[in-house]
Protein backbone atom coordinates (compact mmCIF):
# COMPACT_ATOMS: atom_id res chain seq x y z
CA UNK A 1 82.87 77.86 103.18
CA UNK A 2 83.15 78.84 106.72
CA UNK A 3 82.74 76.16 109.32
CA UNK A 4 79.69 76.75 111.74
CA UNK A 5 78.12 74.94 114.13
CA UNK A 6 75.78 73.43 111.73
CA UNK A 7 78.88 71.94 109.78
CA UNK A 8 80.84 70.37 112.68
CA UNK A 9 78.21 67.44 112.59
CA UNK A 10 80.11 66.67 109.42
CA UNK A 11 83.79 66.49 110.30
CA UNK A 12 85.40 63.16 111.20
CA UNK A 13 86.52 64.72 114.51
CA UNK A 14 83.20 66.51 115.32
CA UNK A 15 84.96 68.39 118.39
CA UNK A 16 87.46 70.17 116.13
CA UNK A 17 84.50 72.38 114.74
CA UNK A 18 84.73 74.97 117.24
CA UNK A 19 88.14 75.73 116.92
CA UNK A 20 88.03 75.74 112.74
CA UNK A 21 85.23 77.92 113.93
CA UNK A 22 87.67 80.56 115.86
CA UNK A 23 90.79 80.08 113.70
CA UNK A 24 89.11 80.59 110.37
CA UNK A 25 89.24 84.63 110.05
CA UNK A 26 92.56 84.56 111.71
CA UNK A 27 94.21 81.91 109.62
CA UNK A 28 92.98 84.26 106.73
CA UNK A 29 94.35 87.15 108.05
CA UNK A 30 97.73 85.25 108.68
CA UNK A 31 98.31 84.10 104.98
CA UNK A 32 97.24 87.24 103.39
CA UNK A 33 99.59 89.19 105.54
CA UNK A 34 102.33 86.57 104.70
CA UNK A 35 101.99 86.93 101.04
CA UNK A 36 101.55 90.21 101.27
CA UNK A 37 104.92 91.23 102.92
CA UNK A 38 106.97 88.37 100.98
CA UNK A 39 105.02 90.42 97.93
CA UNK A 40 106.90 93.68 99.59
CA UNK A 41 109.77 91.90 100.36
CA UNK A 42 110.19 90.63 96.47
CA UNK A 43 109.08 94.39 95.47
CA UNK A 44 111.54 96.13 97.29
CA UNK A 45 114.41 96.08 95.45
CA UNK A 46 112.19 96.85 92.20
CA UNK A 47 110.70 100.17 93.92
CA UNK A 48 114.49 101.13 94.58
CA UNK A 49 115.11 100.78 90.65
CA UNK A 50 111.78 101.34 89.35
CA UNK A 51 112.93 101.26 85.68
CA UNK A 52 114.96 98.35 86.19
CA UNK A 53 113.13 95.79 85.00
CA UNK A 54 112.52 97.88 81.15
CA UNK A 55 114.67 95.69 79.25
CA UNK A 56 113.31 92.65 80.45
CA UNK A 57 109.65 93.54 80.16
CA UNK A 58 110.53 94.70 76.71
CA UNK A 59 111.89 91.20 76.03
CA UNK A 60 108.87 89.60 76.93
CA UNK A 61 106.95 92.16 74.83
CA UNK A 62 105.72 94.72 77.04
CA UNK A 63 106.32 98.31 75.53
CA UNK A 64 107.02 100.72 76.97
CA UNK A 65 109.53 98.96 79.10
CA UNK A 66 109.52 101.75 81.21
CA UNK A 67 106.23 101.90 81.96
CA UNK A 68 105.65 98.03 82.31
CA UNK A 69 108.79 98.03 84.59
CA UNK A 70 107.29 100.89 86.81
CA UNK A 71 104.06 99.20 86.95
CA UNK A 72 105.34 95.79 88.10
CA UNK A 73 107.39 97.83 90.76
CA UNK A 74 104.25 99.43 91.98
CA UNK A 75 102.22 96.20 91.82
CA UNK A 76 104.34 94.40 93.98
CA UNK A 77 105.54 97.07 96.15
CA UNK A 78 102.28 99.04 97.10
CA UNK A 79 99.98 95.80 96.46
CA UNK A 80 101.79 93.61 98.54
CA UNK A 81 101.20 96.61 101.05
CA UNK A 82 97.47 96.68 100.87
CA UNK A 83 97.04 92.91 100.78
CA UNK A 84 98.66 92.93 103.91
CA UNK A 85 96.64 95.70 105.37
CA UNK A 86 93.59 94.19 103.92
CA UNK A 87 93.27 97.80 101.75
CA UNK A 88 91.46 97.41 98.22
CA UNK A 89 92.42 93.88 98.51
CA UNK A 90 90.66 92.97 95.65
CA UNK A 91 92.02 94.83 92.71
CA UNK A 92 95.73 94.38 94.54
CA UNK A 93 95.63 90.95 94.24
CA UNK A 94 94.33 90.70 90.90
CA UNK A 95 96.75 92.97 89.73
CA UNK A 96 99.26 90.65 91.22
CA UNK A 97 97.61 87.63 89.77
CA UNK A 98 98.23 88.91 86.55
CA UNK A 99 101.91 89.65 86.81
CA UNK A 100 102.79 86.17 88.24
CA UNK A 101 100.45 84.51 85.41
CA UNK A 102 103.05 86.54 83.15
CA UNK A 103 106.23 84.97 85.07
CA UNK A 104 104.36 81.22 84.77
CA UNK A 105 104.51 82.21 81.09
CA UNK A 106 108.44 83.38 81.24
CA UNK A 107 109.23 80.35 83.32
CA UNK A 108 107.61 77.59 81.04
CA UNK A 109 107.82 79.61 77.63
CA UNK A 110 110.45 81.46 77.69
CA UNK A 111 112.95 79.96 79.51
CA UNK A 112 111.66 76.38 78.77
CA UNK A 113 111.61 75.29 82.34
CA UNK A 114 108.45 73.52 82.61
CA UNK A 115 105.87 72.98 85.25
CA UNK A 116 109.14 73.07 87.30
CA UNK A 117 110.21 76.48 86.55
CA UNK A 118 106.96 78.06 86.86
CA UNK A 119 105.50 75.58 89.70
CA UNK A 120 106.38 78.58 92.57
CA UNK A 121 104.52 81.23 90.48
CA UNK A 122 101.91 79.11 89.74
CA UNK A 123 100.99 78.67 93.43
CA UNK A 124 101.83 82.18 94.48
CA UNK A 125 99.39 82.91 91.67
CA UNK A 126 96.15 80.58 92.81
CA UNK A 127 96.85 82.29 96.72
CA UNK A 128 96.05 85.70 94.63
CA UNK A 129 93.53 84.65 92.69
CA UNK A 130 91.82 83.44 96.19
CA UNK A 131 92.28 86.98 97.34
CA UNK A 132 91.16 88.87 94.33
CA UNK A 133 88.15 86.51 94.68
CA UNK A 134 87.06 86.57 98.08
CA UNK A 135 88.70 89.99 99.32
CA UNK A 136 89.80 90.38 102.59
CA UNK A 137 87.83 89.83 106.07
CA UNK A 138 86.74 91.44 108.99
CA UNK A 139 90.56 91.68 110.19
CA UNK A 140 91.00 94.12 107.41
CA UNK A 141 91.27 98.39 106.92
CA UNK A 142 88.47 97.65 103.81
CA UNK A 143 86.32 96.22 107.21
CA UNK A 144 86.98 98.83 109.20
CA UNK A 145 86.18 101.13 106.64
CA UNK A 146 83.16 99.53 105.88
CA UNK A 147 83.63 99.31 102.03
CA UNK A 148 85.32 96.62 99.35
CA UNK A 149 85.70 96.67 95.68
C-alpha cells in the first residue's frame, strides 16, 4: 500500500510519513532498475552464446534445448532490459519468475542443495513475482506511454 497522509497517523514515528510519502515511487523505480540490469548483467554472456545453455536445459528436460536455451537468453537479456526501462514490465517479469522458479527446482532437486542452494533464486524470484504483479510505476516508458499489460 502506498503511504499517504491519511496513513502517517499510524506509524510509530508519525513525522517519517512524508518522506515514505516522496521516496515510495522512487525506491520502486530504484530496485526494479537494479534487478533489472543485474538480470542483463547475468544475461549477457547467454545472449553472446545463445545456444549455450541446450545441453543443460535438455538435462533438466526442456526439449528442444535449443530453443529453451535461446529463450532463457532472451528472457534474461531483453527482460532484464524492459524491467529496467519499466517496458511491458509485467509479462518480463513473469517470464523471469518462471525461469528462476526452474533454477529453485535445479538447485534443491537436482543438485540436492537445499533451501541453501536455491535460497538466492528464491528471493530473486519473489522481487519478480512483485513486479509481474504490480507492474511498473509512473517512473516507467509503460507510464509514459500510457498503457500496461
Amino acid at each position: 500500500m502506498q503511504p499517504t497522509p491519511a496513513t502517517s497517523s499510524r506509524l510509530f514515528i508519525p513525522a517519517l510519513g512524508r518522506f515514505y510519502l516522496f521516496a515510495h515511487d522512487g525506491v520502486e523505480t530504484l530496485l526494479r532498475v537494479v534487478v533489472g540490469l543485474a538480470l542483463v548483467t547475468h544475461g549477457t554472456g547467454k545472449i553472446a552464446n545463445p545456444f549455450g545453455a541446450a545441453g543443460m536445459v535438455e538435462s533438466l528436460g526442456f526439449y528442444p534445448g535449443s530453443l529453451w536455451s535461446l529463450l532463457l537468453a532472451c528472457t534474461e537479456f531483453f527482460g532484464g532490459i524492459f524491467i529496467a526501462i519499466g517496458f511491458l514490465t509485467r509479462p518480463s517479469a513473469f517470464a523471469a519468475f518462471v525461469v528462476l522458479m526452474v533454477t529453485v527446482y535445479f538447485h534443491w532437486i537436482v543438485q540436492n542443495e537445499g533451501y541453501s542452494g536455491a535460497e538466492l533464486s528464491i528471493i530473486w524470484a519473489a522481487v519478480m513475482l512483485f513486479f509481474a504483479v504490480r507492474g511498473a510505476n509512473r517512473y516507467s516508458v509503460d507510464a509514459k506511454i500510457g498503457r500496461a499489460f
